[in-house]
C-alpha atoms as a PDB file:
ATOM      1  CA  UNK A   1     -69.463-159.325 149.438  1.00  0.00           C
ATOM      2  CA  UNK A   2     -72.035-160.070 152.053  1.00  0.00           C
ATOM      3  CA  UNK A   3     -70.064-161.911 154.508  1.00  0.00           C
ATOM      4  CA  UNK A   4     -67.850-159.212 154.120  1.00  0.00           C
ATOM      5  CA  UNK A   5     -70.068-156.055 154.869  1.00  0.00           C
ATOM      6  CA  UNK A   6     -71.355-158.933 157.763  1.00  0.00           C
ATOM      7  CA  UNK A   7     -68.256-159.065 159.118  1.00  0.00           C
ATOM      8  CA  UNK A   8     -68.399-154.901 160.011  1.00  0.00           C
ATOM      9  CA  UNK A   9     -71.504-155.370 160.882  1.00  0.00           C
ATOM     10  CA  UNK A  10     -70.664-157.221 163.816  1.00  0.00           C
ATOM     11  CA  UNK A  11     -67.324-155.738 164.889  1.00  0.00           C
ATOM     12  CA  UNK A  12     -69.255-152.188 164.852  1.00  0.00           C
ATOM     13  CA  UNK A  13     -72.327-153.933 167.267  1.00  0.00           C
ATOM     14  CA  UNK A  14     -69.624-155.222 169.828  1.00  0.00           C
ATOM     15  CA  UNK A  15     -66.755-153.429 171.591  1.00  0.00           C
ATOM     16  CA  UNK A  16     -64.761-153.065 168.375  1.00  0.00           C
ATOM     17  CA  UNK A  17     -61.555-153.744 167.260  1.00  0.00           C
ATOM     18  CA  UNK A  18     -58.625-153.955 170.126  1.00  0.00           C
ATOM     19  CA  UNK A  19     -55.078-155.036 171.709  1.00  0.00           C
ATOM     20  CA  UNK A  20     -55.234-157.741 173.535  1.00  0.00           C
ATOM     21  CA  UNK A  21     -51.968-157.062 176.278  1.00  0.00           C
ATOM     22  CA  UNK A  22     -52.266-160.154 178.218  1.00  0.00           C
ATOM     23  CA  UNK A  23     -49.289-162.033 177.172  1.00  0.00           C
ATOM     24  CA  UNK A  24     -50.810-165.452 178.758  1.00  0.00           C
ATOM     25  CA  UNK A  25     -53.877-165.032 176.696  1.00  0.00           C
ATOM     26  CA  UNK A  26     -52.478-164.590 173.510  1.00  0.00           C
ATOM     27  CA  UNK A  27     -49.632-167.003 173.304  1.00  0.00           C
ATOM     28  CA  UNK A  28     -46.979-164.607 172.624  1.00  0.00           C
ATOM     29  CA  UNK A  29     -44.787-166.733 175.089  1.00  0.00           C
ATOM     30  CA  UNK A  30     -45.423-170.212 173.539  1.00  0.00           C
ATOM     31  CA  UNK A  31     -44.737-168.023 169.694  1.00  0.00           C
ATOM     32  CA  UNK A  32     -41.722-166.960 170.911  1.00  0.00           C
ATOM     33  CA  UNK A  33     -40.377-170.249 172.778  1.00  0.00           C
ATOM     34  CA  UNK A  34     -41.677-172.059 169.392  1.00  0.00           C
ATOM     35  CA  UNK A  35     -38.944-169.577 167.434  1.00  0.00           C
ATOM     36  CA  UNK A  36     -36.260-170.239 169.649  1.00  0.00           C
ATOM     37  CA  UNK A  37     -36.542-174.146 169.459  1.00  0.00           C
ATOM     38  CA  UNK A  38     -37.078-173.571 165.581  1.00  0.00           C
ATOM     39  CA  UNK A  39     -33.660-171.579 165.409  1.00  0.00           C
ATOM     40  CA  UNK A  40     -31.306-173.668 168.006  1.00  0.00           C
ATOM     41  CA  UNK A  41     -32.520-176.869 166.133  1.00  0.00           C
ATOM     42  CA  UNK A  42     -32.956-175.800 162.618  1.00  0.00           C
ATOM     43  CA  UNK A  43     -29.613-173.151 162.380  1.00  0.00           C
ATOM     44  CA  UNK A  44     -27.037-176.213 161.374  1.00  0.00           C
ATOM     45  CA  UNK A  45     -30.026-177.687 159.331  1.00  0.00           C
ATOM     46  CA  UNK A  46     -30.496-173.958 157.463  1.00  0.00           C
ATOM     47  CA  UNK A  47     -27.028-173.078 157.855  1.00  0.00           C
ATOM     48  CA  UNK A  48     -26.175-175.986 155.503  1.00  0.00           C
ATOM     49  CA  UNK A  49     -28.777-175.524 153.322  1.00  0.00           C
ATOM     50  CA  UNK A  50     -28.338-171.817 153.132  1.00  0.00           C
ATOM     51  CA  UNK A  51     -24.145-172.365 152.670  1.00  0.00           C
ATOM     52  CA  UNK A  52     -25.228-175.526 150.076  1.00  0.00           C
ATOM     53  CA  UNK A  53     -27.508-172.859 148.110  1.00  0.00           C
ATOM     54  CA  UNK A  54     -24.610-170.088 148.698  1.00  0.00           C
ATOM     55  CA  UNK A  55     -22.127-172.403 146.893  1.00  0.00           C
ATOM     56  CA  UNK A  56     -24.400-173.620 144.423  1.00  0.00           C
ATOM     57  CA  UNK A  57     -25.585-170.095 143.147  1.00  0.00           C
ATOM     58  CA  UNK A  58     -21.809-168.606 143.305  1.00  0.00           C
ATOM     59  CA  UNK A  59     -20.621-171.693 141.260  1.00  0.00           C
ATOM     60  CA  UNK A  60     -23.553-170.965 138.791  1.00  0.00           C
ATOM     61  CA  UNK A  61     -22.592-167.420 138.579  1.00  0.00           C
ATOM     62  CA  UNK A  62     -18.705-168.202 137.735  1.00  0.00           C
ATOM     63  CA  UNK A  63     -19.466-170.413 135.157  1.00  0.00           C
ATOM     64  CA  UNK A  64     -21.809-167.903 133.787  1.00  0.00           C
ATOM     65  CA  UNK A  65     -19.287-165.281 133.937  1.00  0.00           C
ATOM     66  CA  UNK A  66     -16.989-167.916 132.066  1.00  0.00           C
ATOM     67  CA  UNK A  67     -18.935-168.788 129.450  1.00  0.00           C
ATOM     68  CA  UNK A  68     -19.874-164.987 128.636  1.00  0.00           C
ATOM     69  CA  UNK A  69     -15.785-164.479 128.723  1.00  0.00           C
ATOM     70  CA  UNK A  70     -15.357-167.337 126.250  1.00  0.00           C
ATOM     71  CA  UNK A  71     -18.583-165.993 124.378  1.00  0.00           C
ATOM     72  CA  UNK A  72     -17.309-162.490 124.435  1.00  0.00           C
ATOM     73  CA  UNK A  73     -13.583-164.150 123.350  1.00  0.00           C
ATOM     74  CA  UNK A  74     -15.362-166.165 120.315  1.00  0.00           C
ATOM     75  CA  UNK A  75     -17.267-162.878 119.419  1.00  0.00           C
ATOM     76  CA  UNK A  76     -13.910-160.982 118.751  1.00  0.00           C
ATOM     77  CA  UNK A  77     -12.783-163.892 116.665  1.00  0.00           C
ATOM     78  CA  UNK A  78     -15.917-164.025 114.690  1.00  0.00           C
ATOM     79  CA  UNK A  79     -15.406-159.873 113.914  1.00  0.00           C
ATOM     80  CA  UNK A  80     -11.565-160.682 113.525  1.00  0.00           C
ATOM     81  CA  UNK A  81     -12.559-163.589 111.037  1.00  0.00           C
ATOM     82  CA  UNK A  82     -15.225-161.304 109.007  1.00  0.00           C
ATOM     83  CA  UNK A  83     -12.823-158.185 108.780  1.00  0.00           C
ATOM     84  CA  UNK A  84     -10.700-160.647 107.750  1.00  0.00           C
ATOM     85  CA  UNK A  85     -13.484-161.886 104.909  1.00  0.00           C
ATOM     86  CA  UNK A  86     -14.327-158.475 104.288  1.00  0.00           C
ATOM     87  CA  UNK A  87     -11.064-157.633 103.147  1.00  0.00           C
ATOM     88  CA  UNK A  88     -10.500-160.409 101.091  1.00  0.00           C
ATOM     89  CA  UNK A  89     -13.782-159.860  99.459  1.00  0.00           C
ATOM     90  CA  UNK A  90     -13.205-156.184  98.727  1.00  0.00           C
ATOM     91  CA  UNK A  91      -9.414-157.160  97.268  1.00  0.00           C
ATOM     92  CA  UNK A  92     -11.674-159.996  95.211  1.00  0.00           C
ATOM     93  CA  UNK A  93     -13.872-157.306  93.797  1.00  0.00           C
ATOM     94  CA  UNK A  94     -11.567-154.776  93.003  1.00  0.00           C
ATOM     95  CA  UNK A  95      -9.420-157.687  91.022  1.00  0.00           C
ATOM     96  CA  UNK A  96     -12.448-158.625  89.218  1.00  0.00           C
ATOM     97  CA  UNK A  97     -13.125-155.103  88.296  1.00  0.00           C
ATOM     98  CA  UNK A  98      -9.903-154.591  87.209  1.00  0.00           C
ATOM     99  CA  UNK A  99      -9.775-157.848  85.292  1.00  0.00           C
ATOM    100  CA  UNK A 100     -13.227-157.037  83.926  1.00  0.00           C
ATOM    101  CA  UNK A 101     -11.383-153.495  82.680  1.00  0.00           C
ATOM    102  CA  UNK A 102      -8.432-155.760  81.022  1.00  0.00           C
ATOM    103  CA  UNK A 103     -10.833-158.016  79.197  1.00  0.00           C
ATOM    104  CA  UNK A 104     -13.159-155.190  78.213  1.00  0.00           C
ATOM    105  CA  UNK A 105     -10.094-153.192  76.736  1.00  0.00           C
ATOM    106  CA  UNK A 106      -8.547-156.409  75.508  1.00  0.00           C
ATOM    107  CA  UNK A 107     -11.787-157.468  73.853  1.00  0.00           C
ATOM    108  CA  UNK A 108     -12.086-153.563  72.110  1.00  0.00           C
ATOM    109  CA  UNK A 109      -8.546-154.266  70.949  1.00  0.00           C
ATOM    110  CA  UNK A 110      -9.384-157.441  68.703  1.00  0.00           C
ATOM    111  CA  UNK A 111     -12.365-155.864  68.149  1.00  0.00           C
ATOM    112  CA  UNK A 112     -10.750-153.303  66.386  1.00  0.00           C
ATOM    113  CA  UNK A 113      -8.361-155.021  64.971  1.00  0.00           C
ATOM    114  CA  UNK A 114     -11.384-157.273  63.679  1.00  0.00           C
ATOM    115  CA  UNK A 115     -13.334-154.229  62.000  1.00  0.00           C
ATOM    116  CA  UNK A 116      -9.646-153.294  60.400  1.00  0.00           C
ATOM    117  CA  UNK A 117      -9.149-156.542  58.660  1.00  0.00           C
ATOM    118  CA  UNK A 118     -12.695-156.408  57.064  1.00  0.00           C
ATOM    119  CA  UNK A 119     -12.720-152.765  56.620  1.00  0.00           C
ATOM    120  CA  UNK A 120      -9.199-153.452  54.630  1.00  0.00           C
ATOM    121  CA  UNK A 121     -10.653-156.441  52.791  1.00  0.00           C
ATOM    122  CA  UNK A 122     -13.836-154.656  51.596  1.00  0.00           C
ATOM    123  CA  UNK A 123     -11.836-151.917  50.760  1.00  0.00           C
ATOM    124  CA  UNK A 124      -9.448-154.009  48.530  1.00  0.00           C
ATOM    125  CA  UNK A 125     -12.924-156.003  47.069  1.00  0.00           C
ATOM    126  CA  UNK A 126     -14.509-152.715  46.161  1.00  0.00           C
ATOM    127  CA  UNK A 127     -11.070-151.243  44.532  1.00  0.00           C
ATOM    128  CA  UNK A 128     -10.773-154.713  42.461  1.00  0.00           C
ATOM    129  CA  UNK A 129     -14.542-154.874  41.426  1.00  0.00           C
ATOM    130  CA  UNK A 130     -14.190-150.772  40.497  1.00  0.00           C
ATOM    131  CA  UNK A 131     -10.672-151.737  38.411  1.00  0.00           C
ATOM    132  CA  UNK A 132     -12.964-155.013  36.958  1.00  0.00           C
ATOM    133  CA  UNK A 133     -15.659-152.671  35.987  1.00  0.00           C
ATOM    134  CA  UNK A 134     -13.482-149.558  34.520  1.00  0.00           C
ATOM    135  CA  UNK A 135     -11.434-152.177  32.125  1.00  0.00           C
ATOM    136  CA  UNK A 136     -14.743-153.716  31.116  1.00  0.00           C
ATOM    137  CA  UNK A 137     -16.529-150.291  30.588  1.00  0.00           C
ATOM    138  CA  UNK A 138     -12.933-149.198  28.649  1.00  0.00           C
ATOM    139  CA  UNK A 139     -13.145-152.490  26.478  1.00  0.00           C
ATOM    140  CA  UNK A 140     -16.821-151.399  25.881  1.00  0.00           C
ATOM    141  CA  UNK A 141     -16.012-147.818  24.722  1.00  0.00           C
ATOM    142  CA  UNK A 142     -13.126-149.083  22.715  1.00  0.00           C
ATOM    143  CA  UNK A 143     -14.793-151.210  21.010  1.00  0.00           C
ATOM    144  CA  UNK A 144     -18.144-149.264  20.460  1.00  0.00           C
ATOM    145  CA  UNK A 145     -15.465-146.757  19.055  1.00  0.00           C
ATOM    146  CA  UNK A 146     -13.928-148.948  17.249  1.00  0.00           C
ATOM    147  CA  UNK A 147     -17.359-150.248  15.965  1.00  0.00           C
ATOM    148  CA  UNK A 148     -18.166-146.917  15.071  1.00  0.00           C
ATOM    149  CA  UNK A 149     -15.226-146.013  13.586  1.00  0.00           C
ATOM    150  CA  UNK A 150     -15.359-149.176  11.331  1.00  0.00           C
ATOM    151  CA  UNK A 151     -19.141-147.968  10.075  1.00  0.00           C
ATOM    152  CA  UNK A 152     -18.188-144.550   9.158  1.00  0.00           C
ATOM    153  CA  UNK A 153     -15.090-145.278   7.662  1.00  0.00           C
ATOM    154  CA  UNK A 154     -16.832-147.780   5.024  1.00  0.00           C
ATOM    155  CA  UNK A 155     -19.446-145.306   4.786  1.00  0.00           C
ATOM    156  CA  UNK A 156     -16.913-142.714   3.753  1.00  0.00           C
ATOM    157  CA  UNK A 157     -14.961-144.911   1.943  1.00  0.00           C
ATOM    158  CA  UNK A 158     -17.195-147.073   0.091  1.00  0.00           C
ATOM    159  CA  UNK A 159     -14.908-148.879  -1.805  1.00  0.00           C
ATOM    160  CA  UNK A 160     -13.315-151.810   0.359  1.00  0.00           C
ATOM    161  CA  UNK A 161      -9.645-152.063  -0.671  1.00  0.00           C
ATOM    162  CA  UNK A 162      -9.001-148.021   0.069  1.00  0.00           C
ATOM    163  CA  UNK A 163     -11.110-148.338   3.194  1.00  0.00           C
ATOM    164  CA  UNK A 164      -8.899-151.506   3.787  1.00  0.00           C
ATOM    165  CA  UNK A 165      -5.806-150.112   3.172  1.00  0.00           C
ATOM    166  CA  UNK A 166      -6.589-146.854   5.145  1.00  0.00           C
ATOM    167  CA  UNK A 167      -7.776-148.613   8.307  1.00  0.00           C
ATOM    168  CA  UNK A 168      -4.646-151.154   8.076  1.00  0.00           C
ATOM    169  CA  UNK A 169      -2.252-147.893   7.738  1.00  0.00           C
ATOM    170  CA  UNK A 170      -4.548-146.069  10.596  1.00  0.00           C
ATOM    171  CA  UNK A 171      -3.696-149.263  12.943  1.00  0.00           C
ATOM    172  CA  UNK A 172      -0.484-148.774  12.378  1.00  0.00           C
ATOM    173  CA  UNK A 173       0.647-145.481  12.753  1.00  0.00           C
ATOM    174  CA  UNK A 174      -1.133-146.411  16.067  1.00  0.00           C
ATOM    175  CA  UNK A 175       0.618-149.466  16.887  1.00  0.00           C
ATOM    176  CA  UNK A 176       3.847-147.132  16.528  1.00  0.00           C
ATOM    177  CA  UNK A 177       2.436-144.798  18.893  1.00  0.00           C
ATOM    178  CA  UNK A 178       1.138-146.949  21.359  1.00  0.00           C
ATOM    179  CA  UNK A 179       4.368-148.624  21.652  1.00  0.00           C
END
């Protein structure tokens, strides 16, 4: 920062800043004769180079515009492909949820048929053990009846032969009847 604010300091102690117009002086002549021998030697030189750089940067451009066409051509396959995919997959799921809906229905189906077939064979269990059960309470009233019948009747009748032959007529007259 010194040397800078130096620097002012002495262009504001001298004559200032100015335009120097004598061409001689300044080598404005030699510049320009320098540019001239610079472009008449150097033109085929930069020509080529420029034309060589021309080609090369057009060439890289084409073959990026190809390879973005061939991109852009392997993008629409890739969407063609997954519509494709996506279709297949929704026609997939709705099979499966129709098959699910089959074997759901399929598997109520046997399951009733299942809960019929035991239902049925409890049913026909609980009818035989009630049958089983009535004939043995019957055979238990008959013959507590009987039983009963057997006690009075000697009681009434104490002798044996006309309680004998009383029972032995009562059985049957009943045997006639039952018949």
């Amino acid at each position: 920062m010194e040397n800078f604010d130096q620097i002012f300091t002495l262009l504001a102690e001298q004559e200032g800043i100015g335009l120097n117009t004598d061409i001689l002086e300044t080598g404005l002549i030699n510049i320009l004769a320098l540019l001239a021998i610079l472009v008449y030697t150097g033109r085929d030189f930069l020509g080529s180079l420029l034309e060589e750089r021309k080609t090369t940067i057009v060439k890289g451009v084409q073959d990026a515009e190809d390879r973005l066409n061939e991109a852009q051509k392997r993008l629409s396959e890739a969407e063609k492909q997954l519509n494709q995919a996506n279709l297949v997959i929704s026609e997939i799921k709705n099979e499966t949820v129709s098959t699910k809906k089959v074997l759901l229905e399929s598997d109520a189906f046997q399951a009733k048929k299942d809960l019929k077939i035991r239902f049925e064979r409890a049913l026909a269990t609980f009818r035989s053990k009630e049958r089983q059960i009535f004939l043995e309470i019957k055979q238990q009233i008959i013959s507590l009846v009987l039983k009963r019948t057997v006690i009075r009747a000697q009681e009434a009748f104490e002798p044996k032969e006309r309680a004998t032959a009383l029972i032995n007529d009562t059985i049957n007259k009943l045997e006639g009847d039952l018949l």
